[in-house]
N, C-alpha and C. Protein backbone atom coordinates (compact mmCIF):
# COMPACT_ATOMS: atom_id res chain seq x y z
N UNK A 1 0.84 -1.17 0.00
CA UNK A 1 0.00 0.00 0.00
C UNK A 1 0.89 1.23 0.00
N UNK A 2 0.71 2.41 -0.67
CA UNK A 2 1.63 3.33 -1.01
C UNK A 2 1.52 4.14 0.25
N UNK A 3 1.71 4.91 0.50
CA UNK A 3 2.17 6.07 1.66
C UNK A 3 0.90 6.97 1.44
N UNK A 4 0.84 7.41 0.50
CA UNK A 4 0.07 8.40 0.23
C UNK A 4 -1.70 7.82 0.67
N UNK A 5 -2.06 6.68 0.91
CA UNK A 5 -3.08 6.30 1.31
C UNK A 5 -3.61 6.33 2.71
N UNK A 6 -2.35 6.55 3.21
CA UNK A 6 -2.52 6.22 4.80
C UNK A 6 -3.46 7.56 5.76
N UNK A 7 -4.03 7.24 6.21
CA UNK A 7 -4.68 8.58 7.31
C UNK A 7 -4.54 9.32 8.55
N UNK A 8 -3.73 9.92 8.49
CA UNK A 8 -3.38 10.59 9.67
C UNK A 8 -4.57 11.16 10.54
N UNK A 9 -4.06 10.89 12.04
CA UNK A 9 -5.48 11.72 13.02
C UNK A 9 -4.48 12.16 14.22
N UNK A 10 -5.08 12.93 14.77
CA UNK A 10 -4.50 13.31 15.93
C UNK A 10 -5.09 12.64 17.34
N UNK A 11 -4.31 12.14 18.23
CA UNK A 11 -4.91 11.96 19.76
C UNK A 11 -4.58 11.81 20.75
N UNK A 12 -5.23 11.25 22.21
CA UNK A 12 -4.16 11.34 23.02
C UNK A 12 -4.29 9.83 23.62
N UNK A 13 -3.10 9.09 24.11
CA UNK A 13 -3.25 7.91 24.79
C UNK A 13 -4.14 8.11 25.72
N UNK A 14 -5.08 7.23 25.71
CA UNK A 14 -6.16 7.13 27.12
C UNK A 14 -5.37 6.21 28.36
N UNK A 15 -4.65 4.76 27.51
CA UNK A 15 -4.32 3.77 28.50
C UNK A 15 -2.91 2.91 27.73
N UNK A 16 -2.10 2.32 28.90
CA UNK A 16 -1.29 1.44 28.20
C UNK A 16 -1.59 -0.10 28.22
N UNK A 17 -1.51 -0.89 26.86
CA UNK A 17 -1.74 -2.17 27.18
C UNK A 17 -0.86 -2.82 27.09
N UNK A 18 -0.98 -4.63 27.56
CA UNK A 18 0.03 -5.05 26.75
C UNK A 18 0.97 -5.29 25.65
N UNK A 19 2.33 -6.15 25.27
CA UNK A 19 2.66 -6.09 24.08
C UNK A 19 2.79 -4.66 23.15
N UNK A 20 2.90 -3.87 24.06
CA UNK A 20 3.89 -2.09 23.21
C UNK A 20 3.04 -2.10 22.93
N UNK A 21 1.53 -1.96 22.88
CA UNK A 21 0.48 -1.24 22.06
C UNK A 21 -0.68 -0.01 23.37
N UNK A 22 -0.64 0.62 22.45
CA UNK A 22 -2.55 1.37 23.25
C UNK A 22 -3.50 1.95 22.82
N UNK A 23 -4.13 2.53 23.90
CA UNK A 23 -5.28 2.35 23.43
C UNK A 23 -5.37 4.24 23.50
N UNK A 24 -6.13 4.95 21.85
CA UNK A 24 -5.95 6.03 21.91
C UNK A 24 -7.24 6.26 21.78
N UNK A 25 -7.49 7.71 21.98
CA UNK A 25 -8.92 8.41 21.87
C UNK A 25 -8.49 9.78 20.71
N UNK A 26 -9.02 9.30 19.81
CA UNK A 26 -8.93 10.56 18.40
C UNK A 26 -9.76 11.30 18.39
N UNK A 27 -9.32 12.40 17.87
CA UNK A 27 -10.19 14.22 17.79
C UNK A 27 -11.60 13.79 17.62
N UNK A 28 -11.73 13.15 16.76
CA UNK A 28 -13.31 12.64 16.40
C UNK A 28 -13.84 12.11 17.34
N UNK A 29 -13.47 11.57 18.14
CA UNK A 29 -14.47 10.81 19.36
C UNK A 29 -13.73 9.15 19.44
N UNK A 30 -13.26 8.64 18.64
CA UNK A 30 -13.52 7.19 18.06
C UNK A 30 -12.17 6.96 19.41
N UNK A 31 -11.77 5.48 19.58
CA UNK A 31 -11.19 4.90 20.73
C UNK A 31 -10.37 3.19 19.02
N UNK A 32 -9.28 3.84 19.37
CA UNK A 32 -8.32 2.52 18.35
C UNK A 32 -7.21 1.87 19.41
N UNK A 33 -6.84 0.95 18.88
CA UNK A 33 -5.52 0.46 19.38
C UNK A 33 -4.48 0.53 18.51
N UNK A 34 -3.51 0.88 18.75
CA UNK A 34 -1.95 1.82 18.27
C UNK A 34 -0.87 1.02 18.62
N UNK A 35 -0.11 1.02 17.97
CA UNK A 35 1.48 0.39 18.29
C UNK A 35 2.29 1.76 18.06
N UNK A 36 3.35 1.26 18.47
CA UNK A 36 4.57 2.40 18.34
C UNK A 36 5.05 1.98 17.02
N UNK A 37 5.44 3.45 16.21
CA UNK A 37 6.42 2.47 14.77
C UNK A 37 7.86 2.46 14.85
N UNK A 38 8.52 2.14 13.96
CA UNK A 38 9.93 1.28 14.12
C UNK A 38 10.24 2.14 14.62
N UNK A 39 10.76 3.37 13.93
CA UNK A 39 11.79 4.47 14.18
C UNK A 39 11.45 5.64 15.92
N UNK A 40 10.49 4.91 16.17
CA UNK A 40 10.30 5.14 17.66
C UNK A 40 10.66 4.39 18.59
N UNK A 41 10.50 3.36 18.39
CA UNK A 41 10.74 1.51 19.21
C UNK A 41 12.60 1.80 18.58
N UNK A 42 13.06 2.00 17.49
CA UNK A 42 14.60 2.22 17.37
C UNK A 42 15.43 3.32 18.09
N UNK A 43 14.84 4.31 18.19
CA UNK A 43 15.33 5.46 19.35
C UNK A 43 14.42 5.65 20.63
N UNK A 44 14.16 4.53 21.03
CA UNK A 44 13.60 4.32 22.34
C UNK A 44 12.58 5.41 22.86
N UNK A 45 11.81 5.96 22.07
CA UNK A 45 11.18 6.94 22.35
C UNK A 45 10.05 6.55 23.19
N UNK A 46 9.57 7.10 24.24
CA UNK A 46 8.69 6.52 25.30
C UNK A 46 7.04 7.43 25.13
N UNK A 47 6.12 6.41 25.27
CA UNK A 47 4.62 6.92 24.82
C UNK A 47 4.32 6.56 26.19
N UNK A 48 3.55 7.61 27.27
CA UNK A 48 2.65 7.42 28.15
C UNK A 48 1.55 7.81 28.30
N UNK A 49 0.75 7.20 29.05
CA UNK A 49 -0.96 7.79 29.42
C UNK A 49 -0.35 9.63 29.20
N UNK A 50 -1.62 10.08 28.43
CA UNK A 50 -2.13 11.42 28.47
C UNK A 50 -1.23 12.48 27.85
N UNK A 51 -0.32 11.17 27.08
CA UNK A 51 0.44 11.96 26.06
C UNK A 51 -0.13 12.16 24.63
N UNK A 52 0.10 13.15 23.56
CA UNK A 52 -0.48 14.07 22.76
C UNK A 52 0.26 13.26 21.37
N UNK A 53 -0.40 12.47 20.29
CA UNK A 53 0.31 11.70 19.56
C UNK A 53 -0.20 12.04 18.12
N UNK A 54 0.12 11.52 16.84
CA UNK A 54 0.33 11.58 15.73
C UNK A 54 -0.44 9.89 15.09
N UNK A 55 -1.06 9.67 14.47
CA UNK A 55 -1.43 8.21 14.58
C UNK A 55 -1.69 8.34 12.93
N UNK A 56 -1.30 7.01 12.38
CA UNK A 56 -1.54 6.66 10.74
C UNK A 56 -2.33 5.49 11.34
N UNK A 57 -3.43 5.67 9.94
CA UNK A 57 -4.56 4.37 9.91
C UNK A 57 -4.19 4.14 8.48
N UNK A 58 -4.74 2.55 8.16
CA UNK A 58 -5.50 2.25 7.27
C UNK A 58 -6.72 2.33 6.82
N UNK A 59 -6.69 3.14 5.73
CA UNK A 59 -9.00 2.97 5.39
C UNK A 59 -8.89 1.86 5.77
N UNK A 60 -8.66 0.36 5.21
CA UNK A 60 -9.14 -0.82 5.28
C UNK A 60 -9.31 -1.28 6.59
N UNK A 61 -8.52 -1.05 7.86
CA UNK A 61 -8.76 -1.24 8.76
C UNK A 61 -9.20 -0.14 10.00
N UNK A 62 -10.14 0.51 10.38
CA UNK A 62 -10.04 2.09 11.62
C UNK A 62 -9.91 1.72 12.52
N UNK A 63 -10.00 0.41 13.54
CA UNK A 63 -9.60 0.13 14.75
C UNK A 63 -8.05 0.32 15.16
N UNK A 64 -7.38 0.11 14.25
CA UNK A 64 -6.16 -0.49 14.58
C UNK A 64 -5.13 0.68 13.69
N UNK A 65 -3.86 1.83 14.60
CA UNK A 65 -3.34 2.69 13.98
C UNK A 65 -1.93 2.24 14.91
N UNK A 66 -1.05 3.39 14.08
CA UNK A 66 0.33 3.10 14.54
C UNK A 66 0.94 4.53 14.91
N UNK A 67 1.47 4.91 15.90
CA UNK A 67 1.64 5.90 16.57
C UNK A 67 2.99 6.21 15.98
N UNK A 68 3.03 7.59 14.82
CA UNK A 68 3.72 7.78 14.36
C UNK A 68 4.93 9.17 14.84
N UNK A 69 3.96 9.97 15.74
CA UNK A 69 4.77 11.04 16.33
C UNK A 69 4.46 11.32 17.54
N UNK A 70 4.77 11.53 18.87
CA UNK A 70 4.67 12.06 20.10
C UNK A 70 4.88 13.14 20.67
N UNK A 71 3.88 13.95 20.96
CA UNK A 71 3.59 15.82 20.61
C UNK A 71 4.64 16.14 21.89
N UNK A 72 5.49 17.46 22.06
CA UNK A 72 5.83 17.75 22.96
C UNK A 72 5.02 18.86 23.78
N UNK A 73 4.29 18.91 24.91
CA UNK A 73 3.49 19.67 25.51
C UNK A 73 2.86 20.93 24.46
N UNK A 74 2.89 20.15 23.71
CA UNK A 74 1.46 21.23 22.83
C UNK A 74 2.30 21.68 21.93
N UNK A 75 3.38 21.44 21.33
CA UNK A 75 4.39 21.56 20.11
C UNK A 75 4.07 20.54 19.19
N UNK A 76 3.42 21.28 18.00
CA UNK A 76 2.61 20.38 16.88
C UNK A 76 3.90 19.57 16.22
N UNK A 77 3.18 19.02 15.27
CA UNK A 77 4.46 17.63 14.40
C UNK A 77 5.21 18.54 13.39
N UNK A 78 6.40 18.27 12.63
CA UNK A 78 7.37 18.94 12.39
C UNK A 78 5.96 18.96 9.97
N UNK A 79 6.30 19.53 9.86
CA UNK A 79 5.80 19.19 8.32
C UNK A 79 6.55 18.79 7.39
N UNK A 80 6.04 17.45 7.31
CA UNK A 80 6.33 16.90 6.02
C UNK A 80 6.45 17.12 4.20
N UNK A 81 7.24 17.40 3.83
CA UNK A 81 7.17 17.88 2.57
C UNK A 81 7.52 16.87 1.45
């Protein structure tokens, strides 16, 4: 699936679960489960409850997103060009 398909949302961790994943609550209302992606899990970057995140979905799947950036106290994501 190309890059350009993927859906970005904004939200914040509600909870941590097992197995590096959680559980987020997005701008819209909706509640998914999230993993961390590589290049976060590779520079050890740490996701906790009530932190401010970046999340890619699949259309094909909306439950299930991957936590692509971790906001710093209200410092938006850098833009992609």
């Amino acid at each position: 699936m190309a890059k350009e398909e993927l859906l970005e949302f904004k939200g914040k961790v509600v909870e941590l679960l097992p197995n590096a994943t959680f559980r987020v609550l997005l701008e819209n209302g909706h509640e998914i489960i999230a993993y961390t992606s590589g290049k976060m899990r590779k520079n050890r970057i740490r996701v906790l409850a009530g932190d401010d995140v970046t999340v890619e979905m699949t259309p094909y799947d909306l439950s299930k997103g991957r936590v692509k950036h971790r906001h710093k106290d209200g410092i938006p994501a850098p833009v992609e060009e």
